[in-house]
PDB file of N, CA and C in Angstrom:
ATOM      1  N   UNK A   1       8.733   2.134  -0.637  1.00  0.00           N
ATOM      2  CA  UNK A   1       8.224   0.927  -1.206  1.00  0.00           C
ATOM      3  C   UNK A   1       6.995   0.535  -0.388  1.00  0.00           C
ATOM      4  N   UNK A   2       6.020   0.296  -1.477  1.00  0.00           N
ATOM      5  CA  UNK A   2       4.923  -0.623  -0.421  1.00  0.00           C
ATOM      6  C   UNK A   2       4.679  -2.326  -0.440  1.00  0.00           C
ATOM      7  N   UNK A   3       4.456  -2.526   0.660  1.00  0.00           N
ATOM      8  CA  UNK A   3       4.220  -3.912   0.744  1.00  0.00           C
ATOM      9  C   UNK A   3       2.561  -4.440   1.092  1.00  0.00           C
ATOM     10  N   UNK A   4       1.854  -5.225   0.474  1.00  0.00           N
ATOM     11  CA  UNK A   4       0.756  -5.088   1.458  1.00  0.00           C
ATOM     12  C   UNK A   4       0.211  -6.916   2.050  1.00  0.00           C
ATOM     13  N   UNK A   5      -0.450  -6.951   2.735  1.00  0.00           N
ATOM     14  CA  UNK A   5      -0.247  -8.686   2.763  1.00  0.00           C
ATOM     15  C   UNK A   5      -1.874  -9.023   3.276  1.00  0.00           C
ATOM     16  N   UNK A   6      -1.818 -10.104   3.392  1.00  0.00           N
ATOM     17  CA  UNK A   6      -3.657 -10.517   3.204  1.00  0.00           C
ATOM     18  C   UNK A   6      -4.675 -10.107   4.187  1.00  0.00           C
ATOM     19  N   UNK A   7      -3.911  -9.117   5.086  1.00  0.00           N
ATOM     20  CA  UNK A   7      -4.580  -8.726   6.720  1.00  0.00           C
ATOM     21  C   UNK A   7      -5.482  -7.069   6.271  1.00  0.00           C
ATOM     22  N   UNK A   8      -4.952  -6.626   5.052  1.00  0.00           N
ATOM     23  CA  UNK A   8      -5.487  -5.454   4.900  1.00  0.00           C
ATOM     24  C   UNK A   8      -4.145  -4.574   5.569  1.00  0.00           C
ATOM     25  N   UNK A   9      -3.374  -4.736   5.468  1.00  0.00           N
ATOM     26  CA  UNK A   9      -1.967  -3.790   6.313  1.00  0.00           C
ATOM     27  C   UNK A   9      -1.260  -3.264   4.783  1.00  0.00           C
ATOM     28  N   UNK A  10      -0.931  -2.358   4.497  1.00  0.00           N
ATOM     29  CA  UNK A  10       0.367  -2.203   3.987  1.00  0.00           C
ATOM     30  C   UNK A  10       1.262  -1.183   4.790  1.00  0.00           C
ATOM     31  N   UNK A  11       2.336  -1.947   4.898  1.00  0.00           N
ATOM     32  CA  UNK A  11       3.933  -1.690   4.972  1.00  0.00           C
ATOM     33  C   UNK A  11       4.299  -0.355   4.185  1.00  0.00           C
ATOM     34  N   UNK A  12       5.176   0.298   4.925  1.00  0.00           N
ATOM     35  CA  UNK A  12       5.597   1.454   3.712  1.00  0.00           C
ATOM     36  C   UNK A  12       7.262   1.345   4.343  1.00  0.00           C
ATOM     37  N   UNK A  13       8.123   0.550   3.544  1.00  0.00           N
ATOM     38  CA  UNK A  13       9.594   0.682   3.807  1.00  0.00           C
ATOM     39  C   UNK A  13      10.213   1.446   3.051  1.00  0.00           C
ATOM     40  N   UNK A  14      11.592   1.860   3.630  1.00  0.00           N
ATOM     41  CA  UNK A  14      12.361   2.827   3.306  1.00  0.00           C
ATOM     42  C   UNK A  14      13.067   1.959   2.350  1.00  0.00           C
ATOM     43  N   UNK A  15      13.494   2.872   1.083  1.00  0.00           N
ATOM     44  CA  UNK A  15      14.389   2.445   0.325  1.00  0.00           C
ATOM     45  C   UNK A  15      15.783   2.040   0.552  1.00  0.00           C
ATOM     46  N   UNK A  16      16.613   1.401   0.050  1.00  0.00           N
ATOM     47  CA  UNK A  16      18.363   1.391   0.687  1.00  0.00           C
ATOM     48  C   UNK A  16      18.925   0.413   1.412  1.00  0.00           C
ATOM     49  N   UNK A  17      20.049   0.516   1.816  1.00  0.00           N
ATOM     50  CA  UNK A  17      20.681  -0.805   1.827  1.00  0.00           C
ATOM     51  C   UNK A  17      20.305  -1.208   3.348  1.00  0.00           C
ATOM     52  N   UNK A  18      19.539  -0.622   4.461  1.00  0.00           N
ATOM     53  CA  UNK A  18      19.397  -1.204   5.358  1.00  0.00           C
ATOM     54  C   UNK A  18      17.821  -1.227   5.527  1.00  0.00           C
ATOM     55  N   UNK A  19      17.166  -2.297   6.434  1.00  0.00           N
ATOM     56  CA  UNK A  19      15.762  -2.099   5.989  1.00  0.00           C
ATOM     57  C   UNK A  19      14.929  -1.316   7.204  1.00  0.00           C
ATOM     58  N   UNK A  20      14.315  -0.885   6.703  1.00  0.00           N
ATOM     59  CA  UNK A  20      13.202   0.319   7.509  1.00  0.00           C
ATOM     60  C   UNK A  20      12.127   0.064   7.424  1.00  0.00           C
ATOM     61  N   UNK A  21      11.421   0.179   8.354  1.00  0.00           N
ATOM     62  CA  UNK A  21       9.340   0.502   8.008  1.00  0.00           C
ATOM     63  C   UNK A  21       9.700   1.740   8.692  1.00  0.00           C
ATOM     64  N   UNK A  22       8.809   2.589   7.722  1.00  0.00           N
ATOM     65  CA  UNK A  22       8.304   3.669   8.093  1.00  0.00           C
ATOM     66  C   UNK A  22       6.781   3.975   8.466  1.00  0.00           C
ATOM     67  N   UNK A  23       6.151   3.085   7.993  1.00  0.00           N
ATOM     68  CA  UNK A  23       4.744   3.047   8.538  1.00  0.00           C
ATOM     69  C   UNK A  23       3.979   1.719   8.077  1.00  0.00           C
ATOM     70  N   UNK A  24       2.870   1.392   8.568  1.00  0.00           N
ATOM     71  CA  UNK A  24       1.998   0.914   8.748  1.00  0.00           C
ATOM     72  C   UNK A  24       0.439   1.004   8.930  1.00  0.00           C
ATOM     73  N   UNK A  25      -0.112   1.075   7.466  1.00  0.00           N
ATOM     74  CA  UNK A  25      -1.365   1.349   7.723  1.00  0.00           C
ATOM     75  C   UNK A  25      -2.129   0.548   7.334  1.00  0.00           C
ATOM     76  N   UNK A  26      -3.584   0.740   7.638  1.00  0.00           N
ATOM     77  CA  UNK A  26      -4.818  -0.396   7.627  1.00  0.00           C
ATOM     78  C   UNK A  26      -5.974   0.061   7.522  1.00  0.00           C
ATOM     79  N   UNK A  27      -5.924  -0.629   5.613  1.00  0.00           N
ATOM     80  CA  UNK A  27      -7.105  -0.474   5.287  1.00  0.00           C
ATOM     81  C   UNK A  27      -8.579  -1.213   5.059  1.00  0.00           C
ATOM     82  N   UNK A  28      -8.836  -1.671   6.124  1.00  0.00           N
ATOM     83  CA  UNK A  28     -10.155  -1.766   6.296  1.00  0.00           C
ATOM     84  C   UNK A  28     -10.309  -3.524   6.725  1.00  0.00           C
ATOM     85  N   UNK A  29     -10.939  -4.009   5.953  1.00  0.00           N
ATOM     86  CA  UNK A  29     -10.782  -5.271   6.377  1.00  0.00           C
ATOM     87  C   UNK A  29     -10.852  -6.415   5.079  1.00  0.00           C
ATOM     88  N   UNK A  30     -10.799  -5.607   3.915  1.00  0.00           N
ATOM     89  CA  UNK A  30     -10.461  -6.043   2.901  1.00  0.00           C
ATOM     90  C   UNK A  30      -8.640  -7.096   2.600  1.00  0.00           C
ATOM     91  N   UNK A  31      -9.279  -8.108   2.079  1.00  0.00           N
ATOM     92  CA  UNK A  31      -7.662  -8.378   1.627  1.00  0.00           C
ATOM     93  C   UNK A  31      -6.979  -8.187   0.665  1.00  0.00           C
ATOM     94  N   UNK A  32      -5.591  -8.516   0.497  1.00  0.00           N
ATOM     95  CA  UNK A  32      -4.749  -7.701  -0.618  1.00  0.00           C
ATOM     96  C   UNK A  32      -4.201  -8.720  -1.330  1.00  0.00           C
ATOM     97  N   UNK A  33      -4.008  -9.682  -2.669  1.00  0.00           N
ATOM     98  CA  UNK A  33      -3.134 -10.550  -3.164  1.00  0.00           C
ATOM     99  C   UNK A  33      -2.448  -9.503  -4.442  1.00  0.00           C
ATOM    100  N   UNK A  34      -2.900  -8.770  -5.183  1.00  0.00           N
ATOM    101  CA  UNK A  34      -2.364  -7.820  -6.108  1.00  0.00           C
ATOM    102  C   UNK A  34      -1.375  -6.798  -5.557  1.00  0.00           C
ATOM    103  N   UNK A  35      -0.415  -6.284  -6.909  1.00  0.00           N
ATOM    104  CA  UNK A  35       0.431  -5.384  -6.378  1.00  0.00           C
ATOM    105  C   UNK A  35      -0.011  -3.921  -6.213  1.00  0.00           C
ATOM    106  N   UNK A  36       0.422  -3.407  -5.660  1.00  0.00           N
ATOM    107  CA  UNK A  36      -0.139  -1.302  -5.842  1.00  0.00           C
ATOM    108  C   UNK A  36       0.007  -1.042  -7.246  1.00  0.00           C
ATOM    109  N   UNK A  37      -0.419  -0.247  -8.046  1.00  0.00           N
ATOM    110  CA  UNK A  37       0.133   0.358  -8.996  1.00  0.00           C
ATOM    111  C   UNK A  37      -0.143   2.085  -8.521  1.00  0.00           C
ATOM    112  N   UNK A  38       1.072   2.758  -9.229  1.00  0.00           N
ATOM    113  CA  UNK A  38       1.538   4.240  -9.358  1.00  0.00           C
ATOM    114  C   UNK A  38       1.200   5.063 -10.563  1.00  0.00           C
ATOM    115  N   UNK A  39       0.040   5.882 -10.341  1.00  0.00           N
ATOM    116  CA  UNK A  39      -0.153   6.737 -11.838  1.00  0.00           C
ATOM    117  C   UNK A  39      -0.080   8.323 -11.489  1.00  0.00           C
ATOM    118  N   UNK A  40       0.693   9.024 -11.733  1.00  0.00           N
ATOM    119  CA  UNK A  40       0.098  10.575 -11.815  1.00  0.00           C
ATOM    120  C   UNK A  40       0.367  10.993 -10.652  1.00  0.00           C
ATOM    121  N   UNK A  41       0.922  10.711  -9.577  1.00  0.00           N
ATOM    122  CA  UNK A  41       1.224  10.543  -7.867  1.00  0.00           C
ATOM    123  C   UNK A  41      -0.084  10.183  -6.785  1.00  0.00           C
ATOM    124  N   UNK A  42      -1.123   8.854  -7.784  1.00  0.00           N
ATOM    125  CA  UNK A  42      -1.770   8.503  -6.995  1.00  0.00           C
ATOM    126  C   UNK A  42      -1.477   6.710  -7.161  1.00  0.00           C
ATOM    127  N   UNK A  43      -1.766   6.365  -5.971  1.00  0.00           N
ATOM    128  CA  UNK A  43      -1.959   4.974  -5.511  1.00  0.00           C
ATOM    129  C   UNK A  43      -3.115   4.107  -5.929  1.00  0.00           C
ATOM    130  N   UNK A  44      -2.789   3.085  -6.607  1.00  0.00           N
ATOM    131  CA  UNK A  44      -3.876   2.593  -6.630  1.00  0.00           C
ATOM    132  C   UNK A  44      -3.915   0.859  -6.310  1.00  0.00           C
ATOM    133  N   UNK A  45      -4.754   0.402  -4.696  1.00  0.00           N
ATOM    134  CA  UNK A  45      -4.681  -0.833  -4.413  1.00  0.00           C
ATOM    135  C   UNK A  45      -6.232  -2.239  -4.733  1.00  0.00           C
ATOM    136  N   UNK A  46      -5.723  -2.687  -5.619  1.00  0.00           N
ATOM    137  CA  UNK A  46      -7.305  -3.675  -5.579  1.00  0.00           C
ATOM    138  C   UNK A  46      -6.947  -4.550  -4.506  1.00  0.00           C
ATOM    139  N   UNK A  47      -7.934  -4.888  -3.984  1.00  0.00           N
ATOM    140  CA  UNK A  47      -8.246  -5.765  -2.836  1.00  0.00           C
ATOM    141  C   UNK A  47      -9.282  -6.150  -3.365  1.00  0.00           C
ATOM    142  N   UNK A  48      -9.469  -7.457  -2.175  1.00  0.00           N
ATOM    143  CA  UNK A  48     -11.130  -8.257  -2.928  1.00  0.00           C
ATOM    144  C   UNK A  48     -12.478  -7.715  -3.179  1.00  0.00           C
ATOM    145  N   UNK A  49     -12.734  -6.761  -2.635  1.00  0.00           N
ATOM    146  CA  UNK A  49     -13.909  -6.406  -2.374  1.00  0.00           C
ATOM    147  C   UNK A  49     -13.626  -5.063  -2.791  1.00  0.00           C
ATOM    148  N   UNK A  50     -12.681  -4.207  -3.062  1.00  0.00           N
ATOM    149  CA  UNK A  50     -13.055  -2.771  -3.795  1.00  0.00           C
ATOM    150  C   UNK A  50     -11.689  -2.445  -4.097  1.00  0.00           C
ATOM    151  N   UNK A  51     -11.278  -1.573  -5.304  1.00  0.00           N
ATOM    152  CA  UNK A  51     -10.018  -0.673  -5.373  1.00  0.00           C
ATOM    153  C   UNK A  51      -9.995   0.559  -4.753  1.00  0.00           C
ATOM    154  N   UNK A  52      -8.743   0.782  -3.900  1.00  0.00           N
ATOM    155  CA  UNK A  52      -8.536   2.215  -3.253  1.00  0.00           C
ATOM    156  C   UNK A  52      -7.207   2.983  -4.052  1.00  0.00           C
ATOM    157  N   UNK A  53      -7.809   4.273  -3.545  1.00  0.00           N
ATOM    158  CA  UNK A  53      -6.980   5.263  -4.341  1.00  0.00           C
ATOM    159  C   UNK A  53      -6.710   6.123  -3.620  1.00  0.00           C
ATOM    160  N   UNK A  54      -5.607   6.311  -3.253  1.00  0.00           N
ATOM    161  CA  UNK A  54      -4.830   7.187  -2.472  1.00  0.00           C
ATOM    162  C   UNK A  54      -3.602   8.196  -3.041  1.00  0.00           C
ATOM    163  N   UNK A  55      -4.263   9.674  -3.103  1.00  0.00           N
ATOM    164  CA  UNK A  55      -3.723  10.074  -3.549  1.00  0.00           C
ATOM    165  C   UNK A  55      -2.888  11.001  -2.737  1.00  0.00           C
ATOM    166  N   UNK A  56      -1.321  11.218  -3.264  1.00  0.00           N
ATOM    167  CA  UNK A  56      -0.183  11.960  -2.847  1.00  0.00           C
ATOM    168  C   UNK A  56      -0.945  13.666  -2.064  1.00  0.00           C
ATOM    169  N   UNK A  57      -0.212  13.810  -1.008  1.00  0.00           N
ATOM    170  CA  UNK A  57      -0.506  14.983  -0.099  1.00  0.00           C
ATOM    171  C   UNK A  57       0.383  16.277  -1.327  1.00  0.00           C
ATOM    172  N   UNK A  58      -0.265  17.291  -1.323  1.00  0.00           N
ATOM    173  CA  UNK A  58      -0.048  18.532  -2.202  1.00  0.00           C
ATOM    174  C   UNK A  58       0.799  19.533  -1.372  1.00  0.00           C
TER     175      UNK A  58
END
């Protein structure tokens, strides 16, 4: 699951009944109020100032 919050961070927690972060990354210095959306096994985050696309490792 991702989480992302107005610092430019998203959260990547583990699914299931106990809670996990598994990572933490940071993108840039943009902020985040929208959710991720999932197409095709790529990521896609709008933030204020640009959409990123991050796509799944092959």
């Amino acid at each position: 699951m991702f989480c992302l919050d107005e610092d430019g961070q998203t959260h990547v927690l583990k699914a299931g009944k106990e809670f996990e972060v598994v990572h933490v990354n940071k993108l840039g210095r943009d902020m985040f109020w929208a959710s991720p959306a999932a197409a095709n096994g790529t990521l896609f985050i709008r933030g204020l100032d640009a959409i990123y696309c991050v796509d799944a490792k092959k």
